[in-house]
Protein backbone atom coordinates (compact mmCIF):
# COMPACT_ATOMS: atom_id res chain seq x y z
CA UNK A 1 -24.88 -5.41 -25.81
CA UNK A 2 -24.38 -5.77 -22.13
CA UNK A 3 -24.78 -2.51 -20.87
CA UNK A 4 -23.21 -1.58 -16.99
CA UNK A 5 -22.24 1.58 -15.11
CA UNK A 6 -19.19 3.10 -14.21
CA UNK A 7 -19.13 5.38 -11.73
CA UNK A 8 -15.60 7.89 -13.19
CA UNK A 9 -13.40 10.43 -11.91
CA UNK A 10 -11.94 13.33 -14.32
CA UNK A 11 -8.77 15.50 -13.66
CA UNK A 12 -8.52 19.11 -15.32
CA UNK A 13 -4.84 18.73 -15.19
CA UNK A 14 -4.73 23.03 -15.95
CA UNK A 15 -6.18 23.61 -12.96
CA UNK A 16 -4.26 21.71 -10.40
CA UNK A 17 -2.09 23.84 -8.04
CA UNK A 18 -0.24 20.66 -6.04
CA UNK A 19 -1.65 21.67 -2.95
CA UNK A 20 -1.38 18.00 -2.05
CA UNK A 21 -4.96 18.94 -0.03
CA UNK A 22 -6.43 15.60 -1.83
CA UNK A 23 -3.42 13.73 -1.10
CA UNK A 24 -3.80 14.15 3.00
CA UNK A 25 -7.45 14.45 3.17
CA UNK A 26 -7.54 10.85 1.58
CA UNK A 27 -4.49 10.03 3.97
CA UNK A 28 -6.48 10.91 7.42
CA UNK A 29 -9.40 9.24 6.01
CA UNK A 30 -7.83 5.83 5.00
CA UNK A 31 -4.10 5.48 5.59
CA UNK A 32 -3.41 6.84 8.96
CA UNK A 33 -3.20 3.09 10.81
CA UNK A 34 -0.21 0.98 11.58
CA UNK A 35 0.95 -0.73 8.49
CA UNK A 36 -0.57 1.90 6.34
CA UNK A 37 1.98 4.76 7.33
CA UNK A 38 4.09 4.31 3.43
CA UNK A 39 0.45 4.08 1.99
CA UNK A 40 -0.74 7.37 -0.19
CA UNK A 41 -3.73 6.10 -2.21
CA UNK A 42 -3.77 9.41 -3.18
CA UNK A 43 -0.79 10.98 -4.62
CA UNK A 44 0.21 13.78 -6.83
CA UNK A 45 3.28 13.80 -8.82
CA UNK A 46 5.10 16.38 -10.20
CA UNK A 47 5.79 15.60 -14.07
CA UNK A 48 8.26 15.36 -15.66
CA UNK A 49 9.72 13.05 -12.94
CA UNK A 50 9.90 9.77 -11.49
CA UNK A 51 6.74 9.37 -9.67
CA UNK A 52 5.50 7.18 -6.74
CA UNK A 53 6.89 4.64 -6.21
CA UNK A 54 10.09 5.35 -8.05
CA UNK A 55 9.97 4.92 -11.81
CA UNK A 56 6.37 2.59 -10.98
CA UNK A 57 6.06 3.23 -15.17
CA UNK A 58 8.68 0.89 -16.10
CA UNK A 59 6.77 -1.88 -16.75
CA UNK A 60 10.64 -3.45 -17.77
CA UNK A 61 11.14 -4.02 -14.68
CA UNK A 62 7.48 -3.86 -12.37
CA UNK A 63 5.99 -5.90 -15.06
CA UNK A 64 2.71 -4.17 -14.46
CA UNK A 65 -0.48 -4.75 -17.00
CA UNK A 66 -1.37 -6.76 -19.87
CA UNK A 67 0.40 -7.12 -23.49
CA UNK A 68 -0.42 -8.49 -26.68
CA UNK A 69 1.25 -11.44 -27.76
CA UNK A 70 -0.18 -12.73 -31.04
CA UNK A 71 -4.05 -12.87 -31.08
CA UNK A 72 -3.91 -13.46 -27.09
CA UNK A 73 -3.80 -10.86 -24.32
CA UNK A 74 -1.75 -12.05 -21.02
CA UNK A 75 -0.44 -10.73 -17.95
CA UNK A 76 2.72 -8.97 -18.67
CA UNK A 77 3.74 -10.54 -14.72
CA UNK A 78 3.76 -14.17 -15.38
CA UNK A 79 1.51 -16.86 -17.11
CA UNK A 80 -0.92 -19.22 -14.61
CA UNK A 81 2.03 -21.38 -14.55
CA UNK A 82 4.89 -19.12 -14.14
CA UNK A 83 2.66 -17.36 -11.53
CA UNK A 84 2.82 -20.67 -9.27
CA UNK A 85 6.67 -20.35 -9.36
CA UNK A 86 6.84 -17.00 -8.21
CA UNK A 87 4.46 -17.49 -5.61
CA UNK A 88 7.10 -17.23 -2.92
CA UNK A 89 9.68 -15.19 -4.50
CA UNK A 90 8.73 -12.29 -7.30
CA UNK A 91 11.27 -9.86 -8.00
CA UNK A 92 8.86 -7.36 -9.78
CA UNK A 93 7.65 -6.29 -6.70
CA UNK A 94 8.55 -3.09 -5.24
CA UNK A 95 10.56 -3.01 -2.37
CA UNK A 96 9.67 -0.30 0.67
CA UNK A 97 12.63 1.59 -0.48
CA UNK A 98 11.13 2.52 -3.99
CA UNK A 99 7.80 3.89 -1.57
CA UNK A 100 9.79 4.92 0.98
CA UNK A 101 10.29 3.93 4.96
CA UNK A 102 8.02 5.71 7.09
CA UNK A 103 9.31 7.81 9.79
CA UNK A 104 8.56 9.90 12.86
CA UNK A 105 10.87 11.83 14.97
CA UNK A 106 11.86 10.89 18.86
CA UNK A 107 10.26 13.89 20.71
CA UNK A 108 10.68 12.57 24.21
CA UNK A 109 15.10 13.27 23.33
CA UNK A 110 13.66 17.15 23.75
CA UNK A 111 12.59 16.56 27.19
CA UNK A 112 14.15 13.66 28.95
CA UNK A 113 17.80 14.46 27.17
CA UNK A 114 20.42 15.31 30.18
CA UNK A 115 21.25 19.46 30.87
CA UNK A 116 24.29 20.41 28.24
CA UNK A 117 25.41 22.85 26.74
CA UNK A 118 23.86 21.61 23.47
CA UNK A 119 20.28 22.17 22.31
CA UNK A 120 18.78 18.60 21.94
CA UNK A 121 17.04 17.93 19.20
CA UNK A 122 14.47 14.80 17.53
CA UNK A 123 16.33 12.26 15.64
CA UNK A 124 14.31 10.86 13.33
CA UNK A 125 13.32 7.37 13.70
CA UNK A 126 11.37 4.53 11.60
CA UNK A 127 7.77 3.92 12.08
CA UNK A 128 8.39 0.10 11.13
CA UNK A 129 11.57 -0.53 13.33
CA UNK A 130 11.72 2.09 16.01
CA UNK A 131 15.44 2.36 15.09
CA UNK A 132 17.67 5.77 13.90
CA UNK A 133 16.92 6.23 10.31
CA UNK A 134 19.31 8.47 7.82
CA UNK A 135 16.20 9.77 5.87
CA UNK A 136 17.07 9.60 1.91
CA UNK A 137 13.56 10.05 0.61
CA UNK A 138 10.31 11.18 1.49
CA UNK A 139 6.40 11.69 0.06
CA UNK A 140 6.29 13.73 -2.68
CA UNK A 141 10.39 13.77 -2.30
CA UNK A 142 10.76 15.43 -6.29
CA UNK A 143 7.75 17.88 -5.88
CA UNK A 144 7.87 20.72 -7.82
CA UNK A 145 11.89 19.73 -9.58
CA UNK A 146 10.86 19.81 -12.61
CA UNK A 147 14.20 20.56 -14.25
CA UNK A 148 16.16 18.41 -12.41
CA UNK A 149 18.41 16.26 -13.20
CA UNK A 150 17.78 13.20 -10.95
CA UNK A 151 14.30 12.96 -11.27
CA UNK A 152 12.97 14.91 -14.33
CA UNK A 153 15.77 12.88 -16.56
CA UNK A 154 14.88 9.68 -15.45
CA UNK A 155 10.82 10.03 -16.53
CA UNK A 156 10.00 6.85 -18.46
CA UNK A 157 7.87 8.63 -19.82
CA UNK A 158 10.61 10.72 -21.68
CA UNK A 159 11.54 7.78 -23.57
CA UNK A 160 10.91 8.30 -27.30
CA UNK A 161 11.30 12.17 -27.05
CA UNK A 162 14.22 13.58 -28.96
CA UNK A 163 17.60 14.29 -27.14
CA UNK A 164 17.96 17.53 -28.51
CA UNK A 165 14.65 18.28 -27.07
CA UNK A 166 15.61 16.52 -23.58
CA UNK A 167 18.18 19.17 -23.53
CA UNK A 168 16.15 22.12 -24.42
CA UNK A 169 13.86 21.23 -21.10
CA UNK A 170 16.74 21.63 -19.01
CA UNK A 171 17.81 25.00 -20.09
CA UNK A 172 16.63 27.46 -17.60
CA UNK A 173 14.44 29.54 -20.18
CA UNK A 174 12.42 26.14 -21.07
CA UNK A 175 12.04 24.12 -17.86
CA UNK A 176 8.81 22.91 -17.21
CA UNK A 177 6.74 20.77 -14.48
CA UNK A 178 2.74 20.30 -14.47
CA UNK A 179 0.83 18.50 -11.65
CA UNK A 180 -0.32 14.81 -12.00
CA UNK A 181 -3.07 13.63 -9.55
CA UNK A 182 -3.00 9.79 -8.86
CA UNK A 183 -5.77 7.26 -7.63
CA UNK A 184 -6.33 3.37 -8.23
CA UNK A 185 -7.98 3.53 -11.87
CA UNK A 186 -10.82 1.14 -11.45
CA UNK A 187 -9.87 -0.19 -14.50
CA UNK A 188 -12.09 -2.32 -16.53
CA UNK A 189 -9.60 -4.74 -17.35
CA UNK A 190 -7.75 -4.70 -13.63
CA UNK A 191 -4.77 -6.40 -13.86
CA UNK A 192 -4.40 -6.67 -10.16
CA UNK A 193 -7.73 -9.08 -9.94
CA UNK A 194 -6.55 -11.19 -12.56
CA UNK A 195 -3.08 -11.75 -10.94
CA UNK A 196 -4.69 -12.71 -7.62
CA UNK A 197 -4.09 -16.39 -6.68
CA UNK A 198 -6.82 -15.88 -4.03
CA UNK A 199 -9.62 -14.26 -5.89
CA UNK A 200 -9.70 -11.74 -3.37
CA UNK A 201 -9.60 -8.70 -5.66
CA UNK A 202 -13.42 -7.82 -7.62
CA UNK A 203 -15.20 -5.29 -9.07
CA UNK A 204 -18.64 -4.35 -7.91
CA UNK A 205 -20.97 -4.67 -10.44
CA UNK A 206 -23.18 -1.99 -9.61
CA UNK A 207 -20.99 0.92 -10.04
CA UNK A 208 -17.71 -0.68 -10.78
CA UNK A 209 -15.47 0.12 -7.92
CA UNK A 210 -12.37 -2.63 -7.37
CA UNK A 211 -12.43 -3.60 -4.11
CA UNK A 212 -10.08 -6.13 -1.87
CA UNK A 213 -11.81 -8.97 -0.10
CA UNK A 214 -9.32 -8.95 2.97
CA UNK A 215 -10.85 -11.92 4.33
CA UNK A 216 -9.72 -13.81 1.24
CA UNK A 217 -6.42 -11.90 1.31
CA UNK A 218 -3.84 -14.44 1.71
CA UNK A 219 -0.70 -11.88 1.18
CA UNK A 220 0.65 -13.08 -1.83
CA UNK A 221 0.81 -9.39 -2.96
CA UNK A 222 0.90 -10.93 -6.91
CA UNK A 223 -1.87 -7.79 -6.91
CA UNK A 224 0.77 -5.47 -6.12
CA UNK A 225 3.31 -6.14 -8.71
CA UNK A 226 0.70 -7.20 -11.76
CA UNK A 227 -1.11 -3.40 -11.00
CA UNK A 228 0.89 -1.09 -13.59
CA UNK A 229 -0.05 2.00 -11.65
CA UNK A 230 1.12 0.69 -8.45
CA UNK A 231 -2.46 1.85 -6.38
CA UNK A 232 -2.35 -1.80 -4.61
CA UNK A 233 -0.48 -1.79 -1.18
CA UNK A 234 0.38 -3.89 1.46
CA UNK A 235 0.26 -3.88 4.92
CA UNK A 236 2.43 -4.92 6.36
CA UNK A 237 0.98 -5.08 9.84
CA UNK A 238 -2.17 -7.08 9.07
CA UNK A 239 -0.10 -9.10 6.28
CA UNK A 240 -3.27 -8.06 3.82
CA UNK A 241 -3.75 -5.90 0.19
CA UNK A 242 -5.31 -2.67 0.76
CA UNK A 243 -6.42 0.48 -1.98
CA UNK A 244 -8.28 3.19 -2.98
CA UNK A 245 -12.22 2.29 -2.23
CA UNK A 246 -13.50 5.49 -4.15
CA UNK A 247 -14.65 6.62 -1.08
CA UNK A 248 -17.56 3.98 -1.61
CA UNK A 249 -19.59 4.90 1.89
CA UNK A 250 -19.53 8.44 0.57
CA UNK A 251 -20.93 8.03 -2.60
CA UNK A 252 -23.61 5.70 -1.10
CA UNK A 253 -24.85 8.39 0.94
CA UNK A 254 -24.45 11.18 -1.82
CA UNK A 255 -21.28 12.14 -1.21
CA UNK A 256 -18.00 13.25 -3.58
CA UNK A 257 -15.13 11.18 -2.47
CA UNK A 258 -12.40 12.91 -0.05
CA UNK A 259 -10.24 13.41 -2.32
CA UNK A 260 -12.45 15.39 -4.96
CA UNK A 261 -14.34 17.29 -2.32
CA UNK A 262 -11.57 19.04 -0.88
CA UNK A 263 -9.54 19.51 -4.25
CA UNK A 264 -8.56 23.62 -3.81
CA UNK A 265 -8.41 23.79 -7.33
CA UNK A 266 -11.62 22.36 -8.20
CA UNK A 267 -10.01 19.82 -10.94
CA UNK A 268 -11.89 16.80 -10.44
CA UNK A 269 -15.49 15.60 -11.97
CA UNK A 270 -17.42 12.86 -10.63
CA UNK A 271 -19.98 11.11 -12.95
CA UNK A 272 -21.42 7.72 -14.45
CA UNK A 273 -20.76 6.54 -17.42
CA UNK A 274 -22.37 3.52 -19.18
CA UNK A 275 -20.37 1.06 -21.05
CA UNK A 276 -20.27 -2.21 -22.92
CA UNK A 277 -18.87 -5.31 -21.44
CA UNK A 278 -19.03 -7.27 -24.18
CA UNK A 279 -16.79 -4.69 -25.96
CA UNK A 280 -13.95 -4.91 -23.26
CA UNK A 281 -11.54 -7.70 -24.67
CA UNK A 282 -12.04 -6.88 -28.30
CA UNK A 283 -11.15 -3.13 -27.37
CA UNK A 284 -8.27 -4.23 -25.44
CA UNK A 285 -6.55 -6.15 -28.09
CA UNK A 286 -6.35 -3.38 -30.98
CA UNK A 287 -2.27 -2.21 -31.87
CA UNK A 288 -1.18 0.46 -29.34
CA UNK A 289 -2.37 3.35 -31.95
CA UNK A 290 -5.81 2.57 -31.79
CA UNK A 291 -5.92 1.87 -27.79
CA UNK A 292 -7.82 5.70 -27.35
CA UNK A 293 -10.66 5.55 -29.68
CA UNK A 294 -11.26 1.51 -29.16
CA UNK A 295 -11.27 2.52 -25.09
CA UNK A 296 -13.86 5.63 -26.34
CA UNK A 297 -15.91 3.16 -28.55
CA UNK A 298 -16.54 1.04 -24.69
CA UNK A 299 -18.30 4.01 -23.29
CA UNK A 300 -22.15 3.99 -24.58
CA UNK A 301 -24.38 7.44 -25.81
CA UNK A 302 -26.98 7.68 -22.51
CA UNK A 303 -29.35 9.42 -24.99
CA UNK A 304 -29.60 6.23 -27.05
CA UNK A 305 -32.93 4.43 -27.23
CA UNK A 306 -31.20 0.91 -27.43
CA UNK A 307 -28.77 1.45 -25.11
CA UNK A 308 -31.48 3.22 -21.92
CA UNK A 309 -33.16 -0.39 -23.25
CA UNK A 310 -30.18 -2.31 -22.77
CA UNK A 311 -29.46 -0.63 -19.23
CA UNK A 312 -33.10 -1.28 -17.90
CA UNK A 313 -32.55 -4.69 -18.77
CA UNK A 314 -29.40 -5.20 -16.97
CA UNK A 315 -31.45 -3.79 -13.73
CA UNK A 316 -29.69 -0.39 -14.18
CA UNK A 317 -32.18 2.20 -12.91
CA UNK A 318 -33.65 5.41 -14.01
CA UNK A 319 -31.75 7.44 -11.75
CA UNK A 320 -28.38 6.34 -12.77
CA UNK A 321 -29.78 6.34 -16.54
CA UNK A 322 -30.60 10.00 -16.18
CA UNK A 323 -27.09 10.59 -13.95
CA UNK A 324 -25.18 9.14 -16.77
CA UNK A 325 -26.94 11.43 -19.42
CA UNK A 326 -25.67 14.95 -17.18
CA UNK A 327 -22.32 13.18 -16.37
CA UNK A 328 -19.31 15.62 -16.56
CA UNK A 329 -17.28 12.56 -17.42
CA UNK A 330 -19.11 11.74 -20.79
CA UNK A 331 -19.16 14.99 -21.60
CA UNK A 332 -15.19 15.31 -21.74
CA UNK A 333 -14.76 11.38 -22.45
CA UNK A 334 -17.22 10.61 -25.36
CA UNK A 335 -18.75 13.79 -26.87
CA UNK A 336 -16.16 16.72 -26.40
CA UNK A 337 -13.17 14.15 -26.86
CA UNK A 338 -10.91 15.96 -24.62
CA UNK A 339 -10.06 13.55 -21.51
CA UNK A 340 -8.07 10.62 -22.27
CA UNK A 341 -6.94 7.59 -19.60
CA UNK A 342 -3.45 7.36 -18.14
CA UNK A 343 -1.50 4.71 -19.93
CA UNK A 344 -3.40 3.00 -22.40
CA UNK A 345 -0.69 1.08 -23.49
CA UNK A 346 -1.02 -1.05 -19.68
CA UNK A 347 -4.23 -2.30 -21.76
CA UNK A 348 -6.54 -2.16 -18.51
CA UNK A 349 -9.06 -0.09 -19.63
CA UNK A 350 -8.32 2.63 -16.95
CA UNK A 351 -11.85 4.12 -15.83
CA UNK A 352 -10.08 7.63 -14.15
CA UNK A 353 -9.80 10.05 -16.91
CA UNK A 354 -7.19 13.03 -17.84
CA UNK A 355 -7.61 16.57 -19.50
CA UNK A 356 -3.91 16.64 -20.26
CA UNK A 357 -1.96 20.74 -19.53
CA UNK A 358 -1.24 23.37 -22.06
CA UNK A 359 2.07 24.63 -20.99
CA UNK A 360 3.95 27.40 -21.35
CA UNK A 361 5.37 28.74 -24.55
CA UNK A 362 8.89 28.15 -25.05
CA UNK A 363 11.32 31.36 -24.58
CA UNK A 364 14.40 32.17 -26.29
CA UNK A 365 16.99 34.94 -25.49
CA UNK A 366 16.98 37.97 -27.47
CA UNK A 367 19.27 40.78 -26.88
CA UNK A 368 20.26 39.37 -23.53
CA UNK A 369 15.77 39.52 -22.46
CA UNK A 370 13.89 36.72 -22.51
CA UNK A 371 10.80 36.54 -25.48
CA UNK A 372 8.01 33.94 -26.23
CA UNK A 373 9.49 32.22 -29.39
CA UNK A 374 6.23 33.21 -30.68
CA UNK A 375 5.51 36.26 -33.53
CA UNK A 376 3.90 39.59 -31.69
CA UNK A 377 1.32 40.29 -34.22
CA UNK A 378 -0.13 36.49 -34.60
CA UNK A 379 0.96 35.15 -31.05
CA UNK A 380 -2.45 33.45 -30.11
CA UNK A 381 -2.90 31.81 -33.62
CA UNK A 382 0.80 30.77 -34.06
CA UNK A 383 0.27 28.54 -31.07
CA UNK A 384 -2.54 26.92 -32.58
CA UNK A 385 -0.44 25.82 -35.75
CA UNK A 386 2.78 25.12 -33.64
CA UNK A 387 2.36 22.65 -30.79
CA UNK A 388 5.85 21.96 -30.62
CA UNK A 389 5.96 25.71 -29.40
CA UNK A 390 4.87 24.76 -26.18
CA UNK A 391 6.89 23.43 -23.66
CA UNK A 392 5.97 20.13 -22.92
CA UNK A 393 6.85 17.69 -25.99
CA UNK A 394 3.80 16.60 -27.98
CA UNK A 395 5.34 12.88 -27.92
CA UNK A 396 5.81 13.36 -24.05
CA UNK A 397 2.30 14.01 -23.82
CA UNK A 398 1.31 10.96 -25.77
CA UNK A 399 3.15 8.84 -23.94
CA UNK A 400 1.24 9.71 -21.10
CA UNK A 401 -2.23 9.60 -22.34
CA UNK A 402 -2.29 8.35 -25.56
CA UNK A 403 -0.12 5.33 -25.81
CA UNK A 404 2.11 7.01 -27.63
CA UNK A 405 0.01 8.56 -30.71
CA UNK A 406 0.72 12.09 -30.80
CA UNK A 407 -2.20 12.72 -33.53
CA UNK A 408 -4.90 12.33 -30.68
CA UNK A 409 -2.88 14.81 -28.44
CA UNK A 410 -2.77 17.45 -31.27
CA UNK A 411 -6.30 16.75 -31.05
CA UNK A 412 -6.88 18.17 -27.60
CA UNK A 413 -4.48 20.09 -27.98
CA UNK A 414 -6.32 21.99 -30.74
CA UNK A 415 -9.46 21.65 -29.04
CA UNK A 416 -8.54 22.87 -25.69
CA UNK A 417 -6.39 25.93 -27.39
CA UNK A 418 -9.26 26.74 -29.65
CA UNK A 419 -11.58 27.00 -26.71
CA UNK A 420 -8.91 29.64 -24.81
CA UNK A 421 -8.73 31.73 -28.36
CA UNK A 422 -12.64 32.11 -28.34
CA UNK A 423 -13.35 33.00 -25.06
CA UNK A 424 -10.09 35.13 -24.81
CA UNK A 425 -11.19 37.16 -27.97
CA UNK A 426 -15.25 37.30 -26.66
CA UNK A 427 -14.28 38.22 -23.23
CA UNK A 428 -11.43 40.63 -23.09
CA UNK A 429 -11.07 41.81 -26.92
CA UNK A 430 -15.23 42.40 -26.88
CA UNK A 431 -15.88 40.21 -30.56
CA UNK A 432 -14.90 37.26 -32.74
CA UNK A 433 -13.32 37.58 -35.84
CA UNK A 434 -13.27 35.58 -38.65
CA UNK A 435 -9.89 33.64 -37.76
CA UNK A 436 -10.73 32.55 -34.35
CA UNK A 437 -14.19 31.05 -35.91
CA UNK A 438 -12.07 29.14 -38.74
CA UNK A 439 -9.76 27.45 -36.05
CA UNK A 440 -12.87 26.39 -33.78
CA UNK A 441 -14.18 24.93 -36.99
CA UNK A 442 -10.98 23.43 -37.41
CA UNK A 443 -11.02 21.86 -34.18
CA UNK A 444 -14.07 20.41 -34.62
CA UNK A 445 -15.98 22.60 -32.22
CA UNK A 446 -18.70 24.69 -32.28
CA UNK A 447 -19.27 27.96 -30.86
CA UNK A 448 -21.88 26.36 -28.03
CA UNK A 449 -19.36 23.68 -27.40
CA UNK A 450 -16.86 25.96 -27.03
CA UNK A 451 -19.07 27.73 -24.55
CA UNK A 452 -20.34 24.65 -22.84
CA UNK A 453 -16.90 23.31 -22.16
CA UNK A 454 -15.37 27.33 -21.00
CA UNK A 455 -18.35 26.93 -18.18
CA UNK A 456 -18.18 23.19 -17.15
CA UNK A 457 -14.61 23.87 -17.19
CA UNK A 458 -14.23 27.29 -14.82
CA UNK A 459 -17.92 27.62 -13.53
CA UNK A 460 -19.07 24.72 -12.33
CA UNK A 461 -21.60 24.58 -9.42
CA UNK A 462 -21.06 20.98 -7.34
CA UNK A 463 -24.25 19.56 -8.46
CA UNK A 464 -22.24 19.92 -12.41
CA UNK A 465 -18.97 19.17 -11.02
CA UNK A 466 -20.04 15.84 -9.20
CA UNK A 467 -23.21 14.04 -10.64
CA UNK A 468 -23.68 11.12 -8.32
CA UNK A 469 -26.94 8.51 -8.49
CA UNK A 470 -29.13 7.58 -5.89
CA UNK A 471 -27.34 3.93 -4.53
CA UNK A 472 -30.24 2.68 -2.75
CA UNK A 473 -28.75 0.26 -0.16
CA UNK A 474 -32.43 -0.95 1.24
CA UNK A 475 -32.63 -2.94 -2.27
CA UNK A 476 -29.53 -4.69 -2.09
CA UNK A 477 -30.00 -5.89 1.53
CA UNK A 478 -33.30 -7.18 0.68
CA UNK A 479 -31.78 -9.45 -1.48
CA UNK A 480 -30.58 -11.31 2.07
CA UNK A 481 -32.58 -9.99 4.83
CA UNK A 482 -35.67 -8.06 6.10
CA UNK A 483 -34.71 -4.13 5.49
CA UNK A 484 -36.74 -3.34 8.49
CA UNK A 485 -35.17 -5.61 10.31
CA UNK A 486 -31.65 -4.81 9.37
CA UNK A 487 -32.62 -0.79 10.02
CA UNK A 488 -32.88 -2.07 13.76
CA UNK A 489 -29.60 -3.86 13.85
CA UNK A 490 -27.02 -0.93 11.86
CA UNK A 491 -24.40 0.00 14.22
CA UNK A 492 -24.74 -2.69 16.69
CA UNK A 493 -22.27 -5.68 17.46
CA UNK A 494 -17.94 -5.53 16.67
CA UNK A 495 -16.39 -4.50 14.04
CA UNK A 496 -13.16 -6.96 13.48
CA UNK A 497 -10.25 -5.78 11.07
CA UNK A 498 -8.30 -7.45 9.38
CA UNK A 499 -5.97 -9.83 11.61
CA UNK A 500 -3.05 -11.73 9.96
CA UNK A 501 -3.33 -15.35 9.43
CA UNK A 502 -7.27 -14.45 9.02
């Protein structure tokens, strides 16, 4: 057993509002330089649609990930040797028109444009070129059209649903969208690193964050293209990689990333979780179907004897030990079962976890009035037996999270559903009956897991909500210089970015 730590992020995907309030406090934290201007290393999509960049799920043509050929897993990109012949020339990267060209808007025309009898106005121009730009597309271009017919129909994620179903979602009394927040996984298995011809991509052992060494950076942007997700970018004013650094300087001082601290909705959990490395390429090598609970059988218990043993021995200290036991995430990840990763079929081990939506219930049109094609007497427990009441397709759901197996959505499903029918019936009806007990029990839940999960879930304080360990930065510079002496020296001397050619 070779125990390490994690440190994961969680998204309550029924509680985001798209405010996009992550998206831009990440963006004026990170991404607001020259080069960077396309860059959103935060993003939230509206689903069903196409995404960012455009249609960055069809690993047909991105060639993003790993897959399974035989008894071997390999980069779904290229092998070491086909890797050498694309060094120069890969056409699974994605261009800046699948992002989209950055633009600004020539306010000086408003003031220095010659009297007439027209009203001047502020072309838009491109951030890259300086030149007139007819804008197409834009950040967040599809938010909220969830029903249309561009974007919504052209989900990858759609494939596999029925067509007759496809059509039901775009009849006005069935259309649908939820919210889907999006940050560089930290995978376990990163593709990107793997793909780099460099070696400029790692992941810190300590708590697990992938990180770009831009001084190794030698643009061959293989990291862009072999990243399913598409959370690598490059700039293309310093000619180097860049992504999402988990807010790494915040959570060595304490702090939630950007991204989760400002989240309106409160939908994101920050915690550790302990894992086993040694588990990592047998989990990542089981058929598609089994993808959820191998990736679940990686993360350790915190409470067990042998594995606190296995931690301390791996220099993994008692404050992260004891952060990892109250961690949201391994409450929702390993013992509720509820939060599942984003693509497990892209086989890297993705370490950012998803409570997936209960939508609406489907309507149909009775007597020219629209009515829940639910019974009236039963409504609550009808929904429990029939998922495929609900508007979003079970097998769209799985696609999503569970690589495709809809038996671990119907899971959730039935656990999240039997958690709403408990505290719906103990808060507003005043008891429990008898039915609402048997589907908890059905569920697999308890009555004080049902609780637990009602308060983590809508009442969390931010000491529950984010659960993040001491770093202790002294100890690691001591490793290769006097602490004292460093303390003296912080914040003195240049700081040089990146410079191309470097």
């Amino acid at each position: 057993m070779n125990v390490r730590a994690h440190m994961s992020m969680l998204f309550h995907l029924d509680k985001c509002i798209g405010c996009h309030t992550c998206s831009i406090a990440c963006k004026n934290l990170w991404t607001d330089r020259k080069g960077a201007e396309y860059m959103w290393w935060n993003n939230v999509e509206t689903r069903p649609g196409t995404g960012y960049p455009t249609r960055w799920e069809d690993q047909r043509h991105y060639r993003g990930g790993w897959e399974l050929k035989g008894s071997k897993l390999r980069l779904r990109l290229h092998s070491r040797a086909g890797g050498l012949g694309k060094i120069f020339y890969n056409p699974a990267l994605p261009t800046l028109d699948d992002y989209y060209e950055p633009f600004t808007f020539r306010y000086q025309d408003l003031f220095n444009a010659p009297a007439g009898d027209d009203q001047p106005t502020a072309i838009p121009i491109s951030k890259i070129t300086g030149d007139p730009l007819d804008i197409q597309t834009g950040p967040n271009w599809d938010d909220d059209l969830g029903g249309s017919g561009i974007y919504a129909s052209n989900d990858p994620s759609l494939d596999g649903v029925p067509e007759e179903v496809r059509r039901q979602m775009n009849e006005l009394e069935r259309v649908v969208f939820n919210y889907l927040p999006r940050i560089c996984n930290h995978c376990l298995n990163p593709a990107c690193a793997a793909a780099c011809p460099s070696g400029a991509i790692y992941k810190r052992a300590e708590d697990g964050v992938v990180l770009v060494n831009e001084n190794k950076c030698r643009a061959w942007r293989m990291c862009v293209a072999a990243c399913p997700y598409k959370k690598v970018y490059y700039n293309w004013s310093t000619g180097k990689s860049e992504k999402c650094i988990l807010c790494f300087p915040r959570l060595e001082t304490g702090q939630a990333p950007a991204c989760a601290h400002s989240c309106v909705g409160r939908i994101r959990y920050m915690g550790v979780l302990l894992y086993d490395a040694d588990r990592i390429p047998d989990a990542a090598m089981v058929p598609d179907e089994q993808l959820v609970e191998a990736h679940r059988k990686v993360i350790l218990d915190p409470f067990d004897p042998e594995v606190i043993a296995g931690a301390r021995a791996n220099g993994i200290e008692d404050s992260w030990i004891e952060a990892a036991q109250n961690s949201p995430a391994y409450k929702f990840v390993k013992e509720w079962g509820i939060a599942l990763p984003l693509h497990a079929e892209y086989r890297t081990m993705a370490m950012m976890y998803y409570i997936p939506p209960l939508s609406p219930v489907v309507s149909v049109i009775e007597n020219e009035l629209f009515k829940l094609d639910l019974a009236d007497e039963r409504h609550d427990f009808e929904l429990f037996q029939r998922l495929d009441a609900a508007r979003l397709p079970v097998k769209y759901l799985a696609n999503l999270f569970s690589a495709g197996n809809e038996q671990i959505i119907r899971e959730v499903m039935h656990k999240l559903l039997a958690v709403r029918l408990y505290m719906r019936h103990k808060t507003v009806r005043g008891s429990v009956n008898g039915d609402t007990l048997g589907y908890l029990a059905e569920a697999g839940l308890t009555t004080e897991k049902a609780e637990a999960i009602y308060k983590l879930t809508t009442l969390p304080n931010q000491k529950e909500q984010f659960v993040i360990p001491q770093y202790h930065r002294e100890t690691a510079v001591e490793a290769w210089k006097d602490p004292l002496a460093h303390k003296g020296e912080v914040g003195f001397g240049f700081i040089q970015p990146p410079q191309r050619g470097e």
